[in-house]
Protein backbone atom coordinates (compact mmCIF):
# COMPACT_ATOMS: atom_id res chain seq x y z
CA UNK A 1 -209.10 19.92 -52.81
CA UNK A 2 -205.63 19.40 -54.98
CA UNK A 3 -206.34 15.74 -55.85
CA UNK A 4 -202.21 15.06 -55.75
CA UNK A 5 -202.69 15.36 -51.80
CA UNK A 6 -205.04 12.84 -50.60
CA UNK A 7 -206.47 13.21 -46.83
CA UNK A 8 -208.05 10.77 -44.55
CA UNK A 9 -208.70 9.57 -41.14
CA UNK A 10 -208.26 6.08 -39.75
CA UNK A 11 -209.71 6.60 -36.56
CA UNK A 12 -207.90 9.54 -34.57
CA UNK A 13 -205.17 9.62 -37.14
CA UNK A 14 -205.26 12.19 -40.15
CA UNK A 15 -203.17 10.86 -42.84
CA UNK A 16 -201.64 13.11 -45.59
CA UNK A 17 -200.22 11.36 -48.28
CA UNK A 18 -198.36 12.81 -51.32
CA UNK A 19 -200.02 11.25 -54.41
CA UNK A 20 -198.22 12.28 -57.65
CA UNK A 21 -196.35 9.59 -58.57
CA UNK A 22 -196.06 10.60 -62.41
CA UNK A 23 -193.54 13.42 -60.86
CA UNK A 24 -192.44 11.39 -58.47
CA UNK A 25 -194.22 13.53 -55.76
CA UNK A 26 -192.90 16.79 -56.80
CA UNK A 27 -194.70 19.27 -54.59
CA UNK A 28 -196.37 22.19 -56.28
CA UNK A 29 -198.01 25.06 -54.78
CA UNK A 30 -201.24 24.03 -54.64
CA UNK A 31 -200.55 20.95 -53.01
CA UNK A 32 -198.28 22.62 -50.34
CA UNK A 33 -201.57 24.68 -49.70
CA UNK A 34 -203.71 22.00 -49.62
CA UNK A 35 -200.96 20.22 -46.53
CA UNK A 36 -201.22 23.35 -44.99
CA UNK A 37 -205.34 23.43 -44.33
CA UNK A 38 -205.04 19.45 -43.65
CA UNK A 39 -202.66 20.78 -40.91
CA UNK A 40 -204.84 23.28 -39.34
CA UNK A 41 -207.88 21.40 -39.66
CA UNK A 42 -206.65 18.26 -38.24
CA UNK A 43 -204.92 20.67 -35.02
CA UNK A 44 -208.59 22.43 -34.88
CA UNK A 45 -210.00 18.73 -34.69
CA UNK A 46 -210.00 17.39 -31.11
CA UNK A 47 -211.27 14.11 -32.32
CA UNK A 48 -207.90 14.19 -34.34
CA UNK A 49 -204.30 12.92 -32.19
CA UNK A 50 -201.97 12.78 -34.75
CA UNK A 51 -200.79 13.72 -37.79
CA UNK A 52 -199.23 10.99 -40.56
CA UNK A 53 -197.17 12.17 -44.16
CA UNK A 54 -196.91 9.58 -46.12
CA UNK A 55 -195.46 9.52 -49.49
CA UNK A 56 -196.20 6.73 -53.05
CA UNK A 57 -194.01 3.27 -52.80
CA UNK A 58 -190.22 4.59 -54.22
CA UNK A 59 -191.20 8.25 -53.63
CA UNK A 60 -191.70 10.27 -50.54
CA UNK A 61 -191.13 13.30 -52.52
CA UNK A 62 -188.58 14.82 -55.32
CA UNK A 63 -188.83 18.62 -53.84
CA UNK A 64 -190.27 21.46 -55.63
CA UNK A 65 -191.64 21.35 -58.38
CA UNK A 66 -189.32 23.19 -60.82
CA UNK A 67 -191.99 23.84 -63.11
CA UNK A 68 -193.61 26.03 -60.15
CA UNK A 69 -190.54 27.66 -59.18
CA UNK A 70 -189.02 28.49 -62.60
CA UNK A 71 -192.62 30.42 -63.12
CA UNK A 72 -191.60 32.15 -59.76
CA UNK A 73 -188.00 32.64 -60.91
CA UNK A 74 -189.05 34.70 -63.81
CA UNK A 75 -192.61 35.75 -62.69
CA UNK A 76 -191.35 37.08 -59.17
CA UNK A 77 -194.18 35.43 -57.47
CA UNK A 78 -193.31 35.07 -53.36
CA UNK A 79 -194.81 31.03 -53.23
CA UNK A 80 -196.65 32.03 -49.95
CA UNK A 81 -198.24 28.46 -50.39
CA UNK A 82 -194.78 27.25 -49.27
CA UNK A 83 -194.26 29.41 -47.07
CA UNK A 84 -197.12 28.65 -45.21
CA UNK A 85 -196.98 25.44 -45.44
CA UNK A 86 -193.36 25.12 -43.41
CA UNK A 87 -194.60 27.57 -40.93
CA UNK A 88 -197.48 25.51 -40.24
CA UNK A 89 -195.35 22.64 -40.01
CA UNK A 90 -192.86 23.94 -37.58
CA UNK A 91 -196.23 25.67 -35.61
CA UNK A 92 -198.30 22.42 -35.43
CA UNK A 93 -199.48 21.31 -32.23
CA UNK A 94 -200.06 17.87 -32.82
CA UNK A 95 -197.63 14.62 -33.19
CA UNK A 96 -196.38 14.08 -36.56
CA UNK A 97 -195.37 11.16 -38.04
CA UNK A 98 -193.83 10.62 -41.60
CA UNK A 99 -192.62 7.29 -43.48
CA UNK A 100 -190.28 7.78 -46.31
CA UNK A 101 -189.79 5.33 -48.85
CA UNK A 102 -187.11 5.87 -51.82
CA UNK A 103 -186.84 9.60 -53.11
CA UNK A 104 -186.71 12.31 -50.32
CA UNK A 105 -184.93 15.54 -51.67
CA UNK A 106 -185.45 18.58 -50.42
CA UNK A 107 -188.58 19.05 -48.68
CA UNK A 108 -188.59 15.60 -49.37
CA UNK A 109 -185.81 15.45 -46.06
CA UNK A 110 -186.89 18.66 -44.58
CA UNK A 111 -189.95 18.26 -44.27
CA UNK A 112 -188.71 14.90 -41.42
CA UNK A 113 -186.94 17.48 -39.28
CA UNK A 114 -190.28 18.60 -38.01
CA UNK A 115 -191.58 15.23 -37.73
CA UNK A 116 -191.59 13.79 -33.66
CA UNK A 117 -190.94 10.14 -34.96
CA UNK A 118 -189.68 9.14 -38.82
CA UNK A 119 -189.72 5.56 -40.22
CA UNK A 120 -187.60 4.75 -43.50
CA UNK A 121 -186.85 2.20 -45.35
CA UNK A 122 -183.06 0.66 -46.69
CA UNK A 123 -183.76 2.04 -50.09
CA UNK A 124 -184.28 5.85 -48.99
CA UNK A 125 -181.49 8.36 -49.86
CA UNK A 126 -182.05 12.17 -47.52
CA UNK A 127 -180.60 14.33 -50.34
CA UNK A 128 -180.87 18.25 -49.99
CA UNK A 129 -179.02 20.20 -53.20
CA UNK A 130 -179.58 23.59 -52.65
CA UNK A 131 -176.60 25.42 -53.00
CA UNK A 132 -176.45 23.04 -56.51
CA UNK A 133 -179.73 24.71 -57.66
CA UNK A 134 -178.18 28.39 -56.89
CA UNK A 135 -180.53 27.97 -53.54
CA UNK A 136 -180.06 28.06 -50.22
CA UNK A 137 -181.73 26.12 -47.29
CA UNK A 138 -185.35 25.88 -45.91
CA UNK A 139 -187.86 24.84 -43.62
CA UNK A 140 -185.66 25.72 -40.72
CA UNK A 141 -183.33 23.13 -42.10
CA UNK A 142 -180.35 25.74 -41.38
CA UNK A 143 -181.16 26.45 -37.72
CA UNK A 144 -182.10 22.39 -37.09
CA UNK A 145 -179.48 20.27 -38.71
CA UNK A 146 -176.45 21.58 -37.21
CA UNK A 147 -178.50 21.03 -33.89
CA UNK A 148 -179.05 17.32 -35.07
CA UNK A 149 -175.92 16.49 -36.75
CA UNK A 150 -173.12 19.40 -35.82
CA UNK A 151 -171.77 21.93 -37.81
CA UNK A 152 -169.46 19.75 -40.31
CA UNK A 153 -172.09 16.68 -41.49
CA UNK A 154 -174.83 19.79 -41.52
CA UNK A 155 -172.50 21.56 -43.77
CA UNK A 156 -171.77 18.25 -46.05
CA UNK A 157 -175.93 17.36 -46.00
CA UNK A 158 -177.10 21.43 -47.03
CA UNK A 159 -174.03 22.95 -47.92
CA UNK A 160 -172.37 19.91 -50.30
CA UNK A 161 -175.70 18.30 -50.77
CA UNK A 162 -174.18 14.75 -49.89
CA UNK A 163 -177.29 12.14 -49.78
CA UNK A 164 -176.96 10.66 -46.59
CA UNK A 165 -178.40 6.87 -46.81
CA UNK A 166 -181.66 5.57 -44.15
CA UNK A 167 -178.81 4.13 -42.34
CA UNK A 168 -176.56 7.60 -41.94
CA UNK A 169 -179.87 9.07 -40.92
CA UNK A 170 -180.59 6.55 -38.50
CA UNK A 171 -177.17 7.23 -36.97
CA UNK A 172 -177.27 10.40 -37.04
CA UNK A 173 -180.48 10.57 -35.19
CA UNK A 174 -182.34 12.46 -37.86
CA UNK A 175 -185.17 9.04 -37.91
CA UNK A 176 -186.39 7.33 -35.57
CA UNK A 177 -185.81 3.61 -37.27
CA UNK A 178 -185.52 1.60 -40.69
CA UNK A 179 -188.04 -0.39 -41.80
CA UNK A 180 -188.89 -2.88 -44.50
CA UNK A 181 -190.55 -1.73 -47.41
CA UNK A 182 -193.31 -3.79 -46.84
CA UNK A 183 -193.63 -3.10 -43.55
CA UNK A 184 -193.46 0.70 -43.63
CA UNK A 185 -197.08 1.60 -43.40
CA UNK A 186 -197.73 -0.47 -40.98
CA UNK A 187 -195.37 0.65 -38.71
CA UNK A 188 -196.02 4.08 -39.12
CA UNK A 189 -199.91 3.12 -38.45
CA UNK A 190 -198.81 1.19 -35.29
CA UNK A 191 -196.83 4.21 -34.01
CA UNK A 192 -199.22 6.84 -35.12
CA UNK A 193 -202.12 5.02 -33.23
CA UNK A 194 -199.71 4.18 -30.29
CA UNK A 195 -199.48 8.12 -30.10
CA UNK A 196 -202.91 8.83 -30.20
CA UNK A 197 -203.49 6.29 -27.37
CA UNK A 198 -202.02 8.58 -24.54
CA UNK A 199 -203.52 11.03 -22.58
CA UNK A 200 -203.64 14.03 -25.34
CA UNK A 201 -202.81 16.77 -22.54
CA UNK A 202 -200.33 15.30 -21.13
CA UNK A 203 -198.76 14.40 -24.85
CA UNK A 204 -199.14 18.51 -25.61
CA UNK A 205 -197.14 19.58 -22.81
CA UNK A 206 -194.51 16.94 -22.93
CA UNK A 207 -194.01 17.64 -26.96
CA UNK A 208 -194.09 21.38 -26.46
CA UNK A 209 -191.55 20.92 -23.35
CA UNK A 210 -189.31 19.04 -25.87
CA UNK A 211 -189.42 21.57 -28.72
CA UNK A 212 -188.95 24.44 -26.87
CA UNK A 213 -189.80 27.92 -28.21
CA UNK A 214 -190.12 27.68 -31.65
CA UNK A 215 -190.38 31.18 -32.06
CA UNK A 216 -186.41 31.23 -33.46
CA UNK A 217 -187.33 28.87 -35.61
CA UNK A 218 -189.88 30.26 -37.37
CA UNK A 219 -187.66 33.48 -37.33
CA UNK A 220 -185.14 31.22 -38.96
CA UNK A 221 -188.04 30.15 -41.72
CA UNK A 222 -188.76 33.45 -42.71
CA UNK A 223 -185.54 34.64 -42.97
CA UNK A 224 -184.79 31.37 -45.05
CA UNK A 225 -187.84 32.28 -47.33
CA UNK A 226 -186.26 35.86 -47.85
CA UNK A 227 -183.54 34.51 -49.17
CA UNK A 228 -184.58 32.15 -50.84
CA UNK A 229 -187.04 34.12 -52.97
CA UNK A 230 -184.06 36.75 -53.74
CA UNK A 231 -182.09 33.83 -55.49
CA UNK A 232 -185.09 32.54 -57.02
CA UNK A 233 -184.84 35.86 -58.97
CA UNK A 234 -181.09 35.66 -59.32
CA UNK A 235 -179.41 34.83 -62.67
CA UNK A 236 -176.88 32.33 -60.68
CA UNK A 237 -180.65 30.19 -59.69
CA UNK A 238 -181.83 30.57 -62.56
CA UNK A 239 -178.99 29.22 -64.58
CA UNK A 240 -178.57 26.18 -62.58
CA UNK A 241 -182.59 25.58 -62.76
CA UNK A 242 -182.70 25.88 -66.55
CA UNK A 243 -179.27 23.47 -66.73
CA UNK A 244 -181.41 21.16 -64.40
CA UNK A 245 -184.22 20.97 -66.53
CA UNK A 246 -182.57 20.94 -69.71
CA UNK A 247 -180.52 17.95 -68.32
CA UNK A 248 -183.99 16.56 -66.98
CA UNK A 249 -185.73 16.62 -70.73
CA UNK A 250 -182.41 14.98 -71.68
């Protein structure tokens, strides 16, 4: 297993946390592989209720890692790790509950719009800078922000790539509450286990009543992906990634 993900159960609760704090949990595409069979495993699990992300203290996660992605820039390699990976996070049938501490760009936030209850903390900034990396939204983030937020603060969060603060989040509605550093585990283990107290067919039905049909939004995911893999391969993305690096190494 990719030892940056580390998976375990506390009772009926899976928890996958993002270990690579050296990169401040940059995701590569083993790892999103690796979240994607914790996924299925823990959905195929009926002694499993829930499902917890959890990132390292200061860093949910810093996105992609570029190193990955400038390899599929110039290689032409599709990433169907990540792809997979947000399908099976839209597709899961289980609860999920994340707590973001510090750093959360790009999957780092998008990865919480499929999540059924988010904690954060004061110090966490939501920051999503596609269009600045000569990319373009994912993980449904297109089809499920303006939903959350309305068309103008979607277009300032995805298109702009403003940060918006715990506290805008909260407002917004995008988390479910803001909690102490120290107390962020905690209360994500408290609400996780809370979760996987209630009658788990009842829970199913009530979830799946709440998020609808998801087939538009995986629709919306793969048509993301497309596009997102043609500007992976485009000289305006790969400008802006090399300029990111090279500023990076500075």
């Amino acid at each position: 297993m990719e030892e940056h993900i580390l998976v375990a159960l506390e009772g009926p609760v899976q928890i996958i946390r993002i270990n690579r704090p050296d990169k401040k949990n940059a995701i590569t595409r083993a790892m999103y592989a690796t979240m994607s069979e914790a996924l299925a495993s823990g959905d195929a699990d009926a002694s499993v209720r829930a499902h917890v992300f959890l990132g390292v203290p200061g860093a949910f996660s810093a996105g992609n890692d570029l190193t990955d992605f400038m390899a599929m820039a110039v290689g032409g390699e599709g990433g169907e790790e990540v792809w997979g990976f947000l399908e099976a996070l839209a597709g899961a049938t289980k609860p999920i509950i994340s707590g973001v501490d510090g750093i959360a760009v790009g999957i780092g936030t998008t990865l919480n719009l499929h999540c059924d209850l988010t904690f954060a903390t004061p110090r966490t900034k939501f920051h999503t800078p596609f269009t600045d990396l000569g990319l373009v939204p994912e993980a449904g983030s297109s089809l499920l922000v303006p939903h959350i937020l309305g068309r103008q603060k979607a277009f300032a969060m995805l298109a702009l790539g403003d940060p918006f603060s715990a506290e805008d989040a909260l407002q917004a509605g995008l988390i479910y509450a803001v909690v102490e550093e120290g107390e962020l585990e905690a209360e994500v283990m408290k609400a996780a286990k809370l979760v996987a107290s209630k009658p788990p067919e009842a829970l199913r039905i009530a979830r799946d009543l709440m998020l609808g049909d998801r087939s538009a939004l995986l629709a919306r995911i793969r048509t993301e992906a497309e596009h997102f893999r043609d500007r992976l391969r485009s000289e305006e993305a790969r400008a802006a990634l090399m300029a990111f690096m090279s500023r990076k190494k500075g």
